[in-house]
C-alpha atoms as a PDB file:
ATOM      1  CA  UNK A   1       3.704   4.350   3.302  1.00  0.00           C
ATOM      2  CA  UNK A   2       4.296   1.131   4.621  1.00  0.00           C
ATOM      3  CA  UNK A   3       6.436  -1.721   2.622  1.00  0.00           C
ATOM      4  CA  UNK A   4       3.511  -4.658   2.886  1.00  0.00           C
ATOM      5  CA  UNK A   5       2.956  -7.872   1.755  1.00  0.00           C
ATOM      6  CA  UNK A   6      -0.535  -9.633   0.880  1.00  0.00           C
ATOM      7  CA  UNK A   7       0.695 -13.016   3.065  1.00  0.00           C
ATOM      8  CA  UNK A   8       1.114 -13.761   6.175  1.00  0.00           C
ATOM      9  CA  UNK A   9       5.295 -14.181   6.819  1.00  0.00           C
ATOM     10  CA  UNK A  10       6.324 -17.269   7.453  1.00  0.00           C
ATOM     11  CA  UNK A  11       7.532 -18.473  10.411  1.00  0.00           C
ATOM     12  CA  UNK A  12      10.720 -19.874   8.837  1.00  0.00           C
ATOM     13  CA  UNK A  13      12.032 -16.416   8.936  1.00  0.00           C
ATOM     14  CA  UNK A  14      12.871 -15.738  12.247  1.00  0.00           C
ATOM     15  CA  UNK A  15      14.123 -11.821  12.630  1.00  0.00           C
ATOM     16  CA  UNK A  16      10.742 -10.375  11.877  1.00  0.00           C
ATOM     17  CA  UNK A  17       9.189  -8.655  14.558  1.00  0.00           C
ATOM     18  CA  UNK A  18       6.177 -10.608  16.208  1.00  0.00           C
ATOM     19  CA  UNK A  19       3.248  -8.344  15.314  1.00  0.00           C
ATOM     20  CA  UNK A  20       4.442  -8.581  11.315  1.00  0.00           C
ATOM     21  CA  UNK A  21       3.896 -12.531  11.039  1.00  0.00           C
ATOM     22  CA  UNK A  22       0.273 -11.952  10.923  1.00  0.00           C
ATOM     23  CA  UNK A  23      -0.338  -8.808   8.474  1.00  0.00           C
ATOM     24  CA  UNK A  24      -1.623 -10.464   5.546  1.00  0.00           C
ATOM     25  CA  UNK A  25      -4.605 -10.634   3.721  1.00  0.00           C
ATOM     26  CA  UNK A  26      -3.919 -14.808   3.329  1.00  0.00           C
ATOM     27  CA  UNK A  27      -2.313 -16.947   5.376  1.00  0.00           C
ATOM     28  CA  UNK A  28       1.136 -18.115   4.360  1.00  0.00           C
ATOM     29  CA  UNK A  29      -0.624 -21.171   2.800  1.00  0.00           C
ATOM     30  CA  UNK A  30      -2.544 -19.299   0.537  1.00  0.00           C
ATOM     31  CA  UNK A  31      -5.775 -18.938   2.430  1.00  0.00           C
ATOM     32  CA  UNK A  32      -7.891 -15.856   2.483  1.00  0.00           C
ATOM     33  CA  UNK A  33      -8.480 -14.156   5.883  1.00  0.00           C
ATOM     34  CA  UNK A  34     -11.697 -12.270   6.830  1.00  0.00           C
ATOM     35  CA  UNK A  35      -9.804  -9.027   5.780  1.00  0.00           C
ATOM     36  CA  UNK A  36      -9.617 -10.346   1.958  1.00  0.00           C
ATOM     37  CA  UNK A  37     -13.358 -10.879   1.022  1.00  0.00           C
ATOM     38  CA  UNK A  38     -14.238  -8.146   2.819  1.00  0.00           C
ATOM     39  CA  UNK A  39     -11.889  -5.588   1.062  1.00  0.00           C
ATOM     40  CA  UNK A  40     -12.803  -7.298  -2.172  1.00  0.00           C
ATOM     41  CA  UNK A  41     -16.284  -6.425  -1.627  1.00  0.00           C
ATOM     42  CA  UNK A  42     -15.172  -2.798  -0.826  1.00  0.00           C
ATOM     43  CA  UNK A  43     -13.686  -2.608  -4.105  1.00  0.00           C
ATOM     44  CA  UNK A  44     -16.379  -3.995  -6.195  1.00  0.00           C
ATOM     45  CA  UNK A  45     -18.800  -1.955  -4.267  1.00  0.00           C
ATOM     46  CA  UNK A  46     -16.900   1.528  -5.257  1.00  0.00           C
ATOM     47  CA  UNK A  47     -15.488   3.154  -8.437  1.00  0.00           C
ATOM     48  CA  UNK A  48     -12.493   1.742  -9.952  1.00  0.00           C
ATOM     49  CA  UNK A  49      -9.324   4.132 -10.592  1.00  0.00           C
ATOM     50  CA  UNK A  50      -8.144   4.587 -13.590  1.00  0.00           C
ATOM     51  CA  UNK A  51      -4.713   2.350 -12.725  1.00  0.00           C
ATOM     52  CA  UNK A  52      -1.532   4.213 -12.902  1.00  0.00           C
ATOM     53  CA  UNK A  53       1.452   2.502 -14.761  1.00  0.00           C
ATOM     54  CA  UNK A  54       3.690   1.018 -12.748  1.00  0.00           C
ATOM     55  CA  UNK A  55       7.831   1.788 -12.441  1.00  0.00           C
ATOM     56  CA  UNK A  56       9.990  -1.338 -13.429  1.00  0.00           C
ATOM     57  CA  UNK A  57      12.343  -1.919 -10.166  1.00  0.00           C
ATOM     58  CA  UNK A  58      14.782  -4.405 -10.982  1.00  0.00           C
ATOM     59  CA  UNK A  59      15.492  -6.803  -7.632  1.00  0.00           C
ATOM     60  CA  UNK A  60      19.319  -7.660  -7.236  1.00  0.00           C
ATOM     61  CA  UNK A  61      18.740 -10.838  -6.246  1.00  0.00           C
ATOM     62  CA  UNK A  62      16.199 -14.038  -6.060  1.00  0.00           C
ATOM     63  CA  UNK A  63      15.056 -15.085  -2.701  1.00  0.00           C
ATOM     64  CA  UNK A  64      13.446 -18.337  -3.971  1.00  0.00           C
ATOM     65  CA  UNK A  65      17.231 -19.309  -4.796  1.00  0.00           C
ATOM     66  CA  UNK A  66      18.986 -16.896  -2.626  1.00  0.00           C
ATOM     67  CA  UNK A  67      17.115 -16.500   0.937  1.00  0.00           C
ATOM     68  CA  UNK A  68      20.455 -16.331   2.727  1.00  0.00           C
ATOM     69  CA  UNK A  69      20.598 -12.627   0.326  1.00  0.00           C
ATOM     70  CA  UNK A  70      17.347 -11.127   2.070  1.00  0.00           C
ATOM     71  CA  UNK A  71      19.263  -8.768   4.198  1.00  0.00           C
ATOM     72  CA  UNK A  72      20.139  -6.812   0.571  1.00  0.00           C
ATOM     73  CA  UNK A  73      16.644  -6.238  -0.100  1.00  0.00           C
ATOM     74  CA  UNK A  74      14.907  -5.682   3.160  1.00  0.00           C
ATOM     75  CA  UNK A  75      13.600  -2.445   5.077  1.00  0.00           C
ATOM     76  CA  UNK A  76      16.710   0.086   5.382  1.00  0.00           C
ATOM     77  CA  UNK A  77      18.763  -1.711   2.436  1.00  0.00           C
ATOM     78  CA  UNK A  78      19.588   0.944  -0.754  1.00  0.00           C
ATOM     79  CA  UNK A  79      16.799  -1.613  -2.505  1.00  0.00           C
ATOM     80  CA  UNK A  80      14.211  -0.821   0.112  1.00  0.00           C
ATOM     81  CA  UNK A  81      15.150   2.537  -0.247  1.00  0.00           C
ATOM     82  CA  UNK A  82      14.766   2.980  -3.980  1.00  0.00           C
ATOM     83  CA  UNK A  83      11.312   1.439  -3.826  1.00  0.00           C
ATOM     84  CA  UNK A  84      10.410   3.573  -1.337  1.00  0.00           C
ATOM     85  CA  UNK A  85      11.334   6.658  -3.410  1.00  0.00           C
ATOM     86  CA  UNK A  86       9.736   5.103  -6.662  1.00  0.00           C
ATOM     87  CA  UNK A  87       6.611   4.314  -4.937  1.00  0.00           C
ATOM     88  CA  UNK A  88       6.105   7.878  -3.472  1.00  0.00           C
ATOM     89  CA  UNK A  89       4.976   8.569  -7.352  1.00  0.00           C
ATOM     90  CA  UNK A  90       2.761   5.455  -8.196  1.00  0.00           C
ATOM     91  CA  UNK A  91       3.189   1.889  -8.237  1.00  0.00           C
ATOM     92  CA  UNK A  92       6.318   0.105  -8.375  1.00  0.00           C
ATOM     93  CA  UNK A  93       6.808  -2.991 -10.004  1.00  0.00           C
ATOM     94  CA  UNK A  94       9.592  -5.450  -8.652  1.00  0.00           C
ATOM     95  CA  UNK A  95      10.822  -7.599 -11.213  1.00  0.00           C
ATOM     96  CA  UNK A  96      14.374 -10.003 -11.592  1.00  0.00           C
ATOM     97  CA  UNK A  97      17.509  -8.856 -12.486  1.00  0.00           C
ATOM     98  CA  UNK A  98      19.099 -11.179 -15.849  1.00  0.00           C
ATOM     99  CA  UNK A  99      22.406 -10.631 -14.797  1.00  0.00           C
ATOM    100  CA  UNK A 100      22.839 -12.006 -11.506  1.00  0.00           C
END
């Protein structure tokens, strides 16, 4: 299990490692990469699962409004953590806390 995101990271955030800039199926400015038609050809091309429903995981913060906060929510933080456990049983879905 790997925590992944569909775009490229972008280069404004600087304590990534170097090989995780790059692992997305678009580029940070919304552009598909080979990898994206071709998976979405895969998919067509086999039998669709029966989707699972997905556990509500409420995110602490907003890093639209609160980037200087992604520390709390990033690989090794209790958040990452939690997702990590939910996601072991099906998909998770992250959505925004009201009260913060």
């Amino acid at each position: 299990m790997i925590w992944w995101s569909s775009h490229d990271i972008d280069r404004g955030l600087l304590d990534f490692p170097e090989r995780e800039y790059h692992l997305g199926l678009f580029t940070v400015d919304h552009r598909p990469k080979p990898a994206a038609p071709a998976l979405a050809d895969h998919l067509r091309a086999g039998a669709t699962p029966t989707p699972r429903p997905a556990t509500d995981l409420p995110c602490p913060i907003d890093l639209r409004t609160e980037p200087h906060r992604r520390a709390e929510v990033a690989p090794g933080s209790r958040f990452h953590a939690e997702w990590v456990r939910l996601r072991e049983n099906g998909p998770v879905r992250i959505s925004h806390s009201t009260g913060s």
